[in-house]
Protein backbone atom coordinates (compact mmCIF):
# COMPACT_ATOMS: atom_id res chain seq x y z
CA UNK A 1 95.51 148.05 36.93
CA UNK A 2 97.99 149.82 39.64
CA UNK A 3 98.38 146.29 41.36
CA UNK A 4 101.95 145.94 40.71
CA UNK A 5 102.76 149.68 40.66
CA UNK A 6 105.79 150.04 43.06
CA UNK A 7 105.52 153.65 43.84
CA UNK A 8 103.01 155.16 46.07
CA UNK A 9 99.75 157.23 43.93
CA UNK A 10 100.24 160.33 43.04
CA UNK A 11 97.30 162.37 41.06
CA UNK A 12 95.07 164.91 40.74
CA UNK A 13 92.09 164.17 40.52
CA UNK A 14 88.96 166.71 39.53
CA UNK A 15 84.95 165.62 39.53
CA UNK A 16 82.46 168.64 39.22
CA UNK A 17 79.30 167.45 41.16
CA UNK A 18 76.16 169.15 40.22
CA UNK A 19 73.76 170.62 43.34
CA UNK A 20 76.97 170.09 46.23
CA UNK A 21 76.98 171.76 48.96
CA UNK A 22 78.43 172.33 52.56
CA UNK A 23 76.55 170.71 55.62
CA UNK A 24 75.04 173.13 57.58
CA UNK A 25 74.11 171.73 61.34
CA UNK A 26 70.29 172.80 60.21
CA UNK A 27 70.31 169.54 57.87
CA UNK A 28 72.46 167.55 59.59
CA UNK A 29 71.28 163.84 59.80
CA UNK A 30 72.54 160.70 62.00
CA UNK A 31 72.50 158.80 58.41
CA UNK A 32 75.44 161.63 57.15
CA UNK A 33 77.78 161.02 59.95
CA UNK A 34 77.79 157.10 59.39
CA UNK A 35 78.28 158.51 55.25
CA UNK A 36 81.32 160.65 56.78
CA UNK A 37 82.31 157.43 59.04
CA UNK A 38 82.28 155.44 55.92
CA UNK A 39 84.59 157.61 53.70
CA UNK A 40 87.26 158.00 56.14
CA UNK A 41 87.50 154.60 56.53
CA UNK A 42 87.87 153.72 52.71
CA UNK A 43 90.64 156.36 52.66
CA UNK A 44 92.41 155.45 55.64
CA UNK A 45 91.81 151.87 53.69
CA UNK A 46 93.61 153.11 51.06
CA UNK A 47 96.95 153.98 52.68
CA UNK A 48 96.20 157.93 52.69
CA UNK A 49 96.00 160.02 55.86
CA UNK A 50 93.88 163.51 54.70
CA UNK A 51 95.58 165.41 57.51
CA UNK A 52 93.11 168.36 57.19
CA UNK A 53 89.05 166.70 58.14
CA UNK A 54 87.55 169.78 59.31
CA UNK A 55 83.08 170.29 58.52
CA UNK A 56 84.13 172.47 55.78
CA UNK A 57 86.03 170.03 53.49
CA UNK A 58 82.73 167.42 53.89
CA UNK A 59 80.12 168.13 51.34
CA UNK A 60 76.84 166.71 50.26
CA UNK A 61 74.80 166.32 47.02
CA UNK A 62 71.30 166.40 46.66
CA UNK A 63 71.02 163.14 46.29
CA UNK A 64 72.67 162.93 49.58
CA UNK A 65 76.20 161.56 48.65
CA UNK A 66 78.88 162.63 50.89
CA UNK A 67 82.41 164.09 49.27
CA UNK A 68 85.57 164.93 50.95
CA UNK A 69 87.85 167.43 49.39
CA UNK A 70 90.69 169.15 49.79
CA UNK A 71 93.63 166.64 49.83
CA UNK A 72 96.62 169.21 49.96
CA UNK A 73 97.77 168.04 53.17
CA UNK A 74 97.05 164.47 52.40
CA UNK A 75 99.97 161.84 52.88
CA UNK A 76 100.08 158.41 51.23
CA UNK A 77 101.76 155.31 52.46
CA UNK A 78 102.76 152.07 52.12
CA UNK A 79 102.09 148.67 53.94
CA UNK A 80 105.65 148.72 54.98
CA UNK A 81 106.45 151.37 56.23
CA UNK A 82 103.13 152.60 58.33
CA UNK A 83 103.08 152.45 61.94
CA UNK A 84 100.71 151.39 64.19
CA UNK A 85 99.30 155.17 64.89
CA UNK A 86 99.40 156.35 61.65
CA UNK A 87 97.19 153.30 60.83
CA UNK A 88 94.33 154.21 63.80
């Protein structure tokens, strides 16, 4: 599905997630920075620069999954047309 699409995504996509909240320095853990480390990377993966990663927009659930939100300011590309320092 979406393997042969020719345009670039474009959604909205909404999730509630029960018990999230904002990381607070108080409960901040080595183990959530390499969760942080590891979402950026899957979205910069995935052709999409968020353009707005700021503490606030991180999140965390009790369980102790990490969420990024607030993709207004994202930008999507494609393989052929990114440069080099969009891509780092």
């Amino acid at each position: 599905m979406f393997i042969n699409d020719t345009e670039l995504p474009s959604a909205i996509f909404i999730e509630y997630i029960l018990n999230m909240c904002q990381l607070h320095l108080d409960i901040f853990f080595k183990d959530h920075m390499t969760k942080f480390v590891q979402v950026i990377k899957a979205i910069t993966a995935a052709l999409v620069m968020h353009n707005d990663l700021k503490a606030r927009n991180f999140m965390v659930t009790s369980g102790e999954r990490v969420v990024l939100l607030d993709f207004d300011r994202a930008r999507t590309y494609n393989n052929n047309t990114i440069t080099a320092e969009q891509q780092e």
